[in-house]
PDB file of N, CA and C in Angstrom:
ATOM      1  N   UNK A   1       3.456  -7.000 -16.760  1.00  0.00           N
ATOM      2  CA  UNK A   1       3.575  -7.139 -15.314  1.00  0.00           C
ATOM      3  C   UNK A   1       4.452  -6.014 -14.794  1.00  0.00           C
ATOM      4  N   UNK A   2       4.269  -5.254 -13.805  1.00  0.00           N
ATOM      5  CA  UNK A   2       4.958  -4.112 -13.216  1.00  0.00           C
ATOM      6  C   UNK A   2       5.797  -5.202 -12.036  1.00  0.00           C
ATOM      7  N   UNK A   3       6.756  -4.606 -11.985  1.00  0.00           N
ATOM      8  CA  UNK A   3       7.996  -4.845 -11.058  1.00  0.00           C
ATOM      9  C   UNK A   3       7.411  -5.098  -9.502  1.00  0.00           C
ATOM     10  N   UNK A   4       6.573  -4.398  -9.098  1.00  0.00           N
ATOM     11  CA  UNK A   4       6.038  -4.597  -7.866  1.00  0.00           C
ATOM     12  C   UNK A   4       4.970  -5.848  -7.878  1.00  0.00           C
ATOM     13  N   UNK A   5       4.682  -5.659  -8.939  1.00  0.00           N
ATOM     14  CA  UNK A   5       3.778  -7.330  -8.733  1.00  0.00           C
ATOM     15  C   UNK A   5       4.399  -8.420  -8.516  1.00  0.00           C
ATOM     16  N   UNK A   6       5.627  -8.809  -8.745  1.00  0.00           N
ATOM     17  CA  UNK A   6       6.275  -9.694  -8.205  1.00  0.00           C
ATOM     18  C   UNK A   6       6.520  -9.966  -6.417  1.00  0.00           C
ATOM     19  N   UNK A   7       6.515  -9.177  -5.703  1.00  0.00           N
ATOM     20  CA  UNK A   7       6.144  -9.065  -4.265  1.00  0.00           C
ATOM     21  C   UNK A   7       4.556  -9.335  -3.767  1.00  0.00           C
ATOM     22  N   UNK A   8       3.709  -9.054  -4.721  1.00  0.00           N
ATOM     23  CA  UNK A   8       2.224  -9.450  -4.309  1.00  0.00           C
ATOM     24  C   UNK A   8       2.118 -10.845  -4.612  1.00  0.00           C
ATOM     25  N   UNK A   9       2.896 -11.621  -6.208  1.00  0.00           N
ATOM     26  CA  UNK A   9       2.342 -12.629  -6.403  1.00  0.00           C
ATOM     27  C   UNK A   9       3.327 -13.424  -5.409  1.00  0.00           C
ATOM     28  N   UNK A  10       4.524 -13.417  -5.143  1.00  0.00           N
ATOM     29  CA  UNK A  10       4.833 -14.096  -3.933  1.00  0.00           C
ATOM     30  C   UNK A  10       4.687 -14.618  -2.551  1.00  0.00           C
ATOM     31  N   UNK A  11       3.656 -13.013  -2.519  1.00  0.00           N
ATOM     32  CA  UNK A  11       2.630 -12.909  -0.779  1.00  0.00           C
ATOM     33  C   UNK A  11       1.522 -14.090  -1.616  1.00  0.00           C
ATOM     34  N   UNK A  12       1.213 -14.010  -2.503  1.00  0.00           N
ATOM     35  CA  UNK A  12       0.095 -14.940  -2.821  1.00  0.00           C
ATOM     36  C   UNK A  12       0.135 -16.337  -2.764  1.00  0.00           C
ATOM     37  N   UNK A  13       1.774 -16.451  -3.366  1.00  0.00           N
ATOM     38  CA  UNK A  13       1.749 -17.745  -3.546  1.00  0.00           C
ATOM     39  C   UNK A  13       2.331 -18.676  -2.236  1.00  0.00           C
ATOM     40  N   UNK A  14       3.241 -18.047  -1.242  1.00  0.00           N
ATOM     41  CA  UNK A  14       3.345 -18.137  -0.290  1.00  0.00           C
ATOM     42  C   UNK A  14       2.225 -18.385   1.100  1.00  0.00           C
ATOM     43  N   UNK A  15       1.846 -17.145   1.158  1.00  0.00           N
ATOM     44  CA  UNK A  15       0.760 -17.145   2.440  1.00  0.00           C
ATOM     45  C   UNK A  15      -0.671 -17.228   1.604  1.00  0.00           C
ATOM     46  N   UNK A  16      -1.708 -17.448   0.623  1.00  0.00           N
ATOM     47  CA  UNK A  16      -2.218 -16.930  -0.096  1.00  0.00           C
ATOM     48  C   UNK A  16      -3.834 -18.148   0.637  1.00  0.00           C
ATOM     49  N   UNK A  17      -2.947 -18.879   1.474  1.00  0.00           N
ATOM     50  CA  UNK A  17      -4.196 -19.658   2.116  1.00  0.00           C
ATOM     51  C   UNK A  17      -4.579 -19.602   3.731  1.00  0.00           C
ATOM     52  N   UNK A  18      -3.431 -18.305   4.150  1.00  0.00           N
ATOM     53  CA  UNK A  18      -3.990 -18.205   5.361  1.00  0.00           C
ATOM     54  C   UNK A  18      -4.698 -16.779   5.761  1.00  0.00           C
ATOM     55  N   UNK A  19      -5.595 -17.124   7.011  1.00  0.00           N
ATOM     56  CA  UNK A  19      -6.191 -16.044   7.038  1.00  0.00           C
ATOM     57  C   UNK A  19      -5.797 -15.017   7.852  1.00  0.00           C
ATOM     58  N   UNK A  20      -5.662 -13.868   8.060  1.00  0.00           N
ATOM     59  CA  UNK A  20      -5.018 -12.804   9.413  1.00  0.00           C
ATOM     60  C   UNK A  20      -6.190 -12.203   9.839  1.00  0.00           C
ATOM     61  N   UNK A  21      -5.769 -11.644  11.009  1.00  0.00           N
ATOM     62  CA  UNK A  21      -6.523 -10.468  11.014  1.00  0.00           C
ATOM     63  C   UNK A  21      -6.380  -8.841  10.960  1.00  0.00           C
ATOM     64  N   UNK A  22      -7.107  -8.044  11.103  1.00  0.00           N
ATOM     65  CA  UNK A  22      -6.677  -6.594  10.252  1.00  0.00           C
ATOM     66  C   UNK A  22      -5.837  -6.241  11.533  1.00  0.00           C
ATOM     67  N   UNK A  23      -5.607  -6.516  12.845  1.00  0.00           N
ATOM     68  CA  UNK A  23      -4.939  -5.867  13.704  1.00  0.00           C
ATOM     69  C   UNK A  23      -3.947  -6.814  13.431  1.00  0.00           C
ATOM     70  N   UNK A  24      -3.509  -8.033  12.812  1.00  0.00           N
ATOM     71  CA  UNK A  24      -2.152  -8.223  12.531  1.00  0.00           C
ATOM     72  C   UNK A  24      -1.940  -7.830  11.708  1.00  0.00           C
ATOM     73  N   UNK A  25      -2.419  -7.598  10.587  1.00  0.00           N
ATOM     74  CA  UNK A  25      -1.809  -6.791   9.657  1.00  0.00           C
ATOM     75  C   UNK A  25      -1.300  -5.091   9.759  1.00  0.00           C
ATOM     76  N   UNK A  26      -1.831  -4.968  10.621  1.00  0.00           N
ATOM     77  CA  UNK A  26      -1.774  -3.454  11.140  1.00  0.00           C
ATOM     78  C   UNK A  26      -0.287  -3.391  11.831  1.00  0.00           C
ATOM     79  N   UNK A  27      -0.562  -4.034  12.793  1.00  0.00           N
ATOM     80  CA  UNK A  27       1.208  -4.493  13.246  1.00  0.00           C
ATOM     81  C   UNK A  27       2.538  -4.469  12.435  1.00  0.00           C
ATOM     82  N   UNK A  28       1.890  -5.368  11.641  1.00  0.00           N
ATOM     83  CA  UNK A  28       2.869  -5.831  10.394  1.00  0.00           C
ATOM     84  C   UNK A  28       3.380  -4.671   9.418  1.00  0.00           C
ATOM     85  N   UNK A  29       2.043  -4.057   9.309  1.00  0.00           N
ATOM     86  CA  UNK A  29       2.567  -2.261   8.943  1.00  0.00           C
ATOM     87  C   UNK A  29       3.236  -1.634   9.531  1.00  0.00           C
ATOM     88  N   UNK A  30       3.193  -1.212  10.668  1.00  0.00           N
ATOM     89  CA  UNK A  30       3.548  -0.761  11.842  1.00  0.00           C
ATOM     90  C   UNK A  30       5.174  -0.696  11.893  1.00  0.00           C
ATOM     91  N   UNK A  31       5.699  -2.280  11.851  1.00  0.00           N
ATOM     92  CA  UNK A  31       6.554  -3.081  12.114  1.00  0.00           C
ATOM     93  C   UNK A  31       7.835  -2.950  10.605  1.00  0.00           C
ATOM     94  N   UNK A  32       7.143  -2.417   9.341  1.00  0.00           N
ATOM     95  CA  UNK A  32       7.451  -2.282   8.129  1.00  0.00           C
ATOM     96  C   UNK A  32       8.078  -0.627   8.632  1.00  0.00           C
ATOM     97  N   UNK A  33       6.977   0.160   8.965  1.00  0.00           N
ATOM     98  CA  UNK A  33       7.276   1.416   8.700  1.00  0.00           C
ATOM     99  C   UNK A  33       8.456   1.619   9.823  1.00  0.00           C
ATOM    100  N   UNK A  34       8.806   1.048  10.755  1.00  0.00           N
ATOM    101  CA  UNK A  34       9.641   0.648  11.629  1.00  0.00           C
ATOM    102  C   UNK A  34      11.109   1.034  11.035  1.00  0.00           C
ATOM    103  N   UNK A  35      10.699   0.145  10.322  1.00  0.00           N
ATOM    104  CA  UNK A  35      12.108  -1.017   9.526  1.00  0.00           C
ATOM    105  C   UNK A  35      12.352   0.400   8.755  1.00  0.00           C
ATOM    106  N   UNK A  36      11.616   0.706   7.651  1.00  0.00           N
ATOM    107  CA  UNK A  36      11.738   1.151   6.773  1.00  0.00           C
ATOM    108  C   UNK A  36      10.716   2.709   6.516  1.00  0.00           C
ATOM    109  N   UNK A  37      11.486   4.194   7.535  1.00  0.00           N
ATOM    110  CA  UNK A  37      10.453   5.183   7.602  1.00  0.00           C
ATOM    111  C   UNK A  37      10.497   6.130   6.751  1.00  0.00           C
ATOM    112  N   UNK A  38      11.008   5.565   5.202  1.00  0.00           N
ATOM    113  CA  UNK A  38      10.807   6.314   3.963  1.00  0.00           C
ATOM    114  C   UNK A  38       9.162   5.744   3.735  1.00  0.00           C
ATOM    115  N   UNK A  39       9.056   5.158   4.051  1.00  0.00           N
ATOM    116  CA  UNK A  39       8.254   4.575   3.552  1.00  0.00           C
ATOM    117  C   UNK A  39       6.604   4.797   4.090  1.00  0.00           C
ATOM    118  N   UNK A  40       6.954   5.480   5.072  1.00  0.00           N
ATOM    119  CA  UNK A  40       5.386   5.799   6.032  1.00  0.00           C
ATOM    120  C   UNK A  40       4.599   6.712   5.169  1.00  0.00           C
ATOM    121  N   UNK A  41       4.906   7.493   4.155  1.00  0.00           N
ATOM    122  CA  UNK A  41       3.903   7.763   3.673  1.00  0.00           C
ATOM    123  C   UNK A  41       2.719   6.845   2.310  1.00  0.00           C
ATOM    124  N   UNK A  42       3.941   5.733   2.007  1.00  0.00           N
ATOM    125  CA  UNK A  42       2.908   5.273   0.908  1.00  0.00           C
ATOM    126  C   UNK A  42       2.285   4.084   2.208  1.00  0.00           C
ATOM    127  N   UNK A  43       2.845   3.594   3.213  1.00  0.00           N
ATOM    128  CA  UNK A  43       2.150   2.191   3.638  1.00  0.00           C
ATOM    129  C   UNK A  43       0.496   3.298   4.631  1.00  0.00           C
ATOM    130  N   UNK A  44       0.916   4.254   5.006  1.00  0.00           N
ATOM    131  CA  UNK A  44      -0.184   5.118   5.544  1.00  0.00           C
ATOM    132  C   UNK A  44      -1.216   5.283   4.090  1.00  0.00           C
ATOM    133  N   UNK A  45      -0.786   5.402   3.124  1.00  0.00           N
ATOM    134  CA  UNK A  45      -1.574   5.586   2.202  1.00  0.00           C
ATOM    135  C   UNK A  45      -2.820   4.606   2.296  1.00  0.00           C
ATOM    136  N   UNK A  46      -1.479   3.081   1.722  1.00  0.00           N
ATOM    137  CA  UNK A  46      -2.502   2.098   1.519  1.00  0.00           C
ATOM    138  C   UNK A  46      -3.418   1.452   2.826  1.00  0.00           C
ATOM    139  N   UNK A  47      -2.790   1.952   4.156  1.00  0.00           N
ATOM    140  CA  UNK A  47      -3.731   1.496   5.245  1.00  0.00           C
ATOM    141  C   UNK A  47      -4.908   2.493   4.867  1.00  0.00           C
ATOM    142  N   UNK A  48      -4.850   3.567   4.654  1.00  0.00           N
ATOM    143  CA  UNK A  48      -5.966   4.377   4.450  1.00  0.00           C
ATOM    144  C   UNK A  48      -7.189   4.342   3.760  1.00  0.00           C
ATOM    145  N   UNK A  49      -6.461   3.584   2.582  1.00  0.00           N
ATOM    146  CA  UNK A  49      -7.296   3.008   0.924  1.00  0.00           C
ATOM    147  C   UNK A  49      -8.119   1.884   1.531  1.00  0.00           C
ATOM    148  N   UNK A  50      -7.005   0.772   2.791  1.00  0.00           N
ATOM    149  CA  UNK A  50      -7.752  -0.222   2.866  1.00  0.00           C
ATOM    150  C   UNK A  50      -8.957  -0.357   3.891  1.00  0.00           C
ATOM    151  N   UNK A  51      -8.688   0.790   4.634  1.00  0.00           N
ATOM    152  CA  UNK A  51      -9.922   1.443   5.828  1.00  0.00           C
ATOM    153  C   UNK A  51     -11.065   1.688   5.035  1.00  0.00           C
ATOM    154  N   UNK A  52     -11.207   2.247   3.721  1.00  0.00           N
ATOM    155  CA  UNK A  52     -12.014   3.144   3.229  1.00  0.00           C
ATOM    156  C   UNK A  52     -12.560   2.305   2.209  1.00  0.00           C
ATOM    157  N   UNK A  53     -12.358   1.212   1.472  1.00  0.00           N
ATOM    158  CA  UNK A  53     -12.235   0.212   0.832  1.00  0.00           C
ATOM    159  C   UNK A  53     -13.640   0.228   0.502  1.00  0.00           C
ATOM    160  N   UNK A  54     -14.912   0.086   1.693  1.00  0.00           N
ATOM    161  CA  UNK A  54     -16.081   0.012   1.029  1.00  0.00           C
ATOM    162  C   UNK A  54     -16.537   1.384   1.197  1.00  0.00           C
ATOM    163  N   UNK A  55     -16.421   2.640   1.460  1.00  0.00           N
ATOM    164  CA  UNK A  55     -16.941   3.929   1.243  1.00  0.00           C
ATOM    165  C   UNK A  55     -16.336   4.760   0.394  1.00  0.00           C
ATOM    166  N   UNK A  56     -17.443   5.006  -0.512  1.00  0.00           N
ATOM    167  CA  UNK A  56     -17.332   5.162  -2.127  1.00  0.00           C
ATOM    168  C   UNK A  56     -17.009   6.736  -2.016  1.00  0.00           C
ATOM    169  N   UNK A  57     -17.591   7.423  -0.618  1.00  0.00           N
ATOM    170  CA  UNK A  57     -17.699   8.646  -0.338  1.00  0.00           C
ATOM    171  C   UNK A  57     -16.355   9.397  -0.653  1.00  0.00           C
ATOM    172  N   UNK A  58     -15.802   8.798   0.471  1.00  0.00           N
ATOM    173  CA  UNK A  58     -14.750   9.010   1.187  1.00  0.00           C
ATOM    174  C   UNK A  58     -13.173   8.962   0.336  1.00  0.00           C
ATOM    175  N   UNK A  59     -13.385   8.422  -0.999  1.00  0.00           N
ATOM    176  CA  UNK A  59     -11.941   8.657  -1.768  1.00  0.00           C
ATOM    177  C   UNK A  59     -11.060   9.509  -1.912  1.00  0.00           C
ATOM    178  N   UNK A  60     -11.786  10.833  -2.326  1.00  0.00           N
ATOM    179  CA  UNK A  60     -11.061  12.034  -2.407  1.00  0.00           C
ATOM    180  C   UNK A  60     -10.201  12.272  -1.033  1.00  0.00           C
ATOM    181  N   UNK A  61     -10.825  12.020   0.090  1.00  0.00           N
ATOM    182  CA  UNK A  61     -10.440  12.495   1.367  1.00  0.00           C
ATOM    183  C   UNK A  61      -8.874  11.785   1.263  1.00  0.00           C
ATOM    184  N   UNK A  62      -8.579  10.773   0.634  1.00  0.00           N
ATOM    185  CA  UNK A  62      -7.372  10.505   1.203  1.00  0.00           C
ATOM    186  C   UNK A  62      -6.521  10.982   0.788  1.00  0.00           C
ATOM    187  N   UNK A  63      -6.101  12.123  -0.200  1.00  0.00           N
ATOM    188  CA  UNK A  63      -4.968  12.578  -1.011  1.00  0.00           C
ATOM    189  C   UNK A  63      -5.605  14.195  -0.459  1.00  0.00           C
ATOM    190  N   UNK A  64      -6.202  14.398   1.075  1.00  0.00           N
ATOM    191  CA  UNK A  64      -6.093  15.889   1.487  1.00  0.00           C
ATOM    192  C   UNK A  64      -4.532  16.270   1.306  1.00  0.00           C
ATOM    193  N   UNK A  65      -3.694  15.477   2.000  1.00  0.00           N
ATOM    194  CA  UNK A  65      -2.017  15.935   2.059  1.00  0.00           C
ATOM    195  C   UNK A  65      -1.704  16.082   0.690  1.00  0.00           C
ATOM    196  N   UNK A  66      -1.268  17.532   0.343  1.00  0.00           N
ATOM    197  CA  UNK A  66      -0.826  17.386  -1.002  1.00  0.00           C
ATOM    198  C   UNK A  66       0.852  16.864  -1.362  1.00  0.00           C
ATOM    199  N   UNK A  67       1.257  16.281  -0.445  1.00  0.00           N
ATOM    200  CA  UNK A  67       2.424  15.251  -0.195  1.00  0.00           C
ATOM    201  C   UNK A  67       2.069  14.066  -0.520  1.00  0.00           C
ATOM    202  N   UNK A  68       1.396  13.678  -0.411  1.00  0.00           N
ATOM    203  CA  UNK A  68       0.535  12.325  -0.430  1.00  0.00           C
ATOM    204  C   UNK A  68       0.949  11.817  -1.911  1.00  0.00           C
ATOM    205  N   UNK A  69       0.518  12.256  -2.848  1.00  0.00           N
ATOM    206  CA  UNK A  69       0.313  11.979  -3.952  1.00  0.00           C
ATOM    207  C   UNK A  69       1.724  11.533  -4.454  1.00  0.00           C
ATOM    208  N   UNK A  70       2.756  12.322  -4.006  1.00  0.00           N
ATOM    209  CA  UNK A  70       4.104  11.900  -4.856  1.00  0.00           C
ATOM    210  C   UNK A  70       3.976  10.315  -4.707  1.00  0.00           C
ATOM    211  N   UNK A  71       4.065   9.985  -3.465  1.00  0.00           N
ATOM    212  CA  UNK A  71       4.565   8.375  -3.321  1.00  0.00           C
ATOM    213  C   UNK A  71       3.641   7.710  -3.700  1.00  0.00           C
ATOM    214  N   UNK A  72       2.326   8.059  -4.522  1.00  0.00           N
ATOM    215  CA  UNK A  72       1.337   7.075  -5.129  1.00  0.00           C
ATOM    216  C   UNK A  72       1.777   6.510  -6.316  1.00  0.00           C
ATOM    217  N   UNK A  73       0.995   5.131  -6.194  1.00  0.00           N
ATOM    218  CA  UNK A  73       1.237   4.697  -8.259  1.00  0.00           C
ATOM    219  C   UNK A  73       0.066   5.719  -9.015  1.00  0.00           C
ATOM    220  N   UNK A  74       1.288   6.092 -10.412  1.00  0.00           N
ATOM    221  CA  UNK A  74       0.577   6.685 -11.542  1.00  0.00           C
ATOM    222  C   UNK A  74       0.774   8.279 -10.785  1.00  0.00           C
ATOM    223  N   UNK A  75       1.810   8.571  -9.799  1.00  0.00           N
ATOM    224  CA  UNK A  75       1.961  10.078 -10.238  1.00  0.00           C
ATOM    225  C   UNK A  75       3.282  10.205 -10.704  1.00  0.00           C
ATOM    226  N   UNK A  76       3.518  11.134 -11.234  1.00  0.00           N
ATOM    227  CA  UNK A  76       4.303  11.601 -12.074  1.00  0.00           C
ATOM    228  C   UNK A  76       5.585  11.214 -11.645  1.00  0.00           C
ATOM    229  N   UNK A  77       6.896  10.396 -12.225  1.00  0.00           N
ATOM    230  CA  UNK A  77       8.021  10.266 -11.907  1.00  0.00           C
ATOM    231  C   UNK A  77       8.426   9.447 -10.384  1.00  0.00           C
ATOM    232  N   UNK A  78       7.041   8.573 -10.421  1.00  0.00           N
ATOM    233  CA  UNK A  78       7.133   7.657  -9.126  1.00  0.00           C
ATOM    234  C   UNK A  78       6.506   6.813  -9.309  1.00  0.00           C
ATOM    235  N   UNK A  79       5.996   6.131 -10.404  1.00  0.00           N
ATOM    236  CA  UNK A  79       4.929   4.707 -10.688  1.00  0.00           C
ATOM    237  C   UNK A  79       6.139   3.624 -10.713  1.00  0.00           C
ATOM    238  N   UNK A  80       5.374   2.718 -10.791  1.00  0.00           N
ATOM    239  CA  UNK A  80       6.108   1.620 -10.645  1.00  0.00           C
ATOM    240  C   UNK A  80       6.523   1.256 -12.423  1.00  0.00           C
ATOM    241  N   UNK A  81       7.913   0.443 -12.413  1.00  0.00           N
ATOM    242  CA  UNK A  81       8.111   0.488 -13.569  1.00  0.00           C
ATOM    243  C   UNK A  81       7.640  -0.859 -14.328  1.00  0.00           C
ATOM    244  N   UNK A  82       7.779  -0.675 -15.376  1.00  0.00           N
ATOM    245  CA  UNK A  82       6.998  -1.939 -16.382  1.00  0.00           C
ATOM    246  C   UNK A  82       8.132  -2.987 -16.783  1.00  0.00           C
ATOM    247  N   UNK A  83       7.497  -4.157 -16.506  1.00  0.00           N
ATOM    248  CA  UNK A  83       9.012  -5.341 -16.422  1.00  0.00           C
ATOM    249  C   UNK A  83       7.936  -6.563 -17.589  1.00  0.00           C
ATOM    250  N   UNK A  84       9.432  -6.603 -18.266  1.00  0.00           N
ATOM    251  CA  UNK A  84       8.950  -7.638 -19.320  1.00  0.00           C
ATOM    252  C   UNK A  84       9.400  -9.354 -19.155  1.00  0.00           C
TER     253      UNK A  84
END
């Protein structure tokens, strides 16, 4: 289990039966990157991933910024760490 999965399985086990919609969740991003604007490049990431979600095309396009990539999982000296 990676260290960050503990924040997903909590969103799960917590809210994991209600439904939103993508403009509240968008907010809720919004409202994160707010709080916290180290962070606008990975939550822009994953809004991006989750826009693109069913076009198979379109993957490459999201790592045009060659900034981009640091704050992803699995690049070099920024993945998430492994918790036992």
């Amino acid at each position: 289990m990676y260290f960050t999965d503990r924040g997903i399985e909590e969103l799960d086990d917590r809210r994991g039966d209600e439904q939103v919609s993508v403009a509240w969740l968008a907010e809720r991003l919004r409202d994160y990157v707010d709080e916290h604007p180290e962070a606008e490049s990975t939550i822009d990431n994953l809004a991006t991933w989750l826009a693109r979600l069913d076009d198979d095309d379109e993957d490459e396009d999201l790592y045009d910024d060659p900034g981009a990539r640091a704050d992803t999982p699995g690049a070099a000296g920024s993945g998430p760490e492994s918790v036992e």
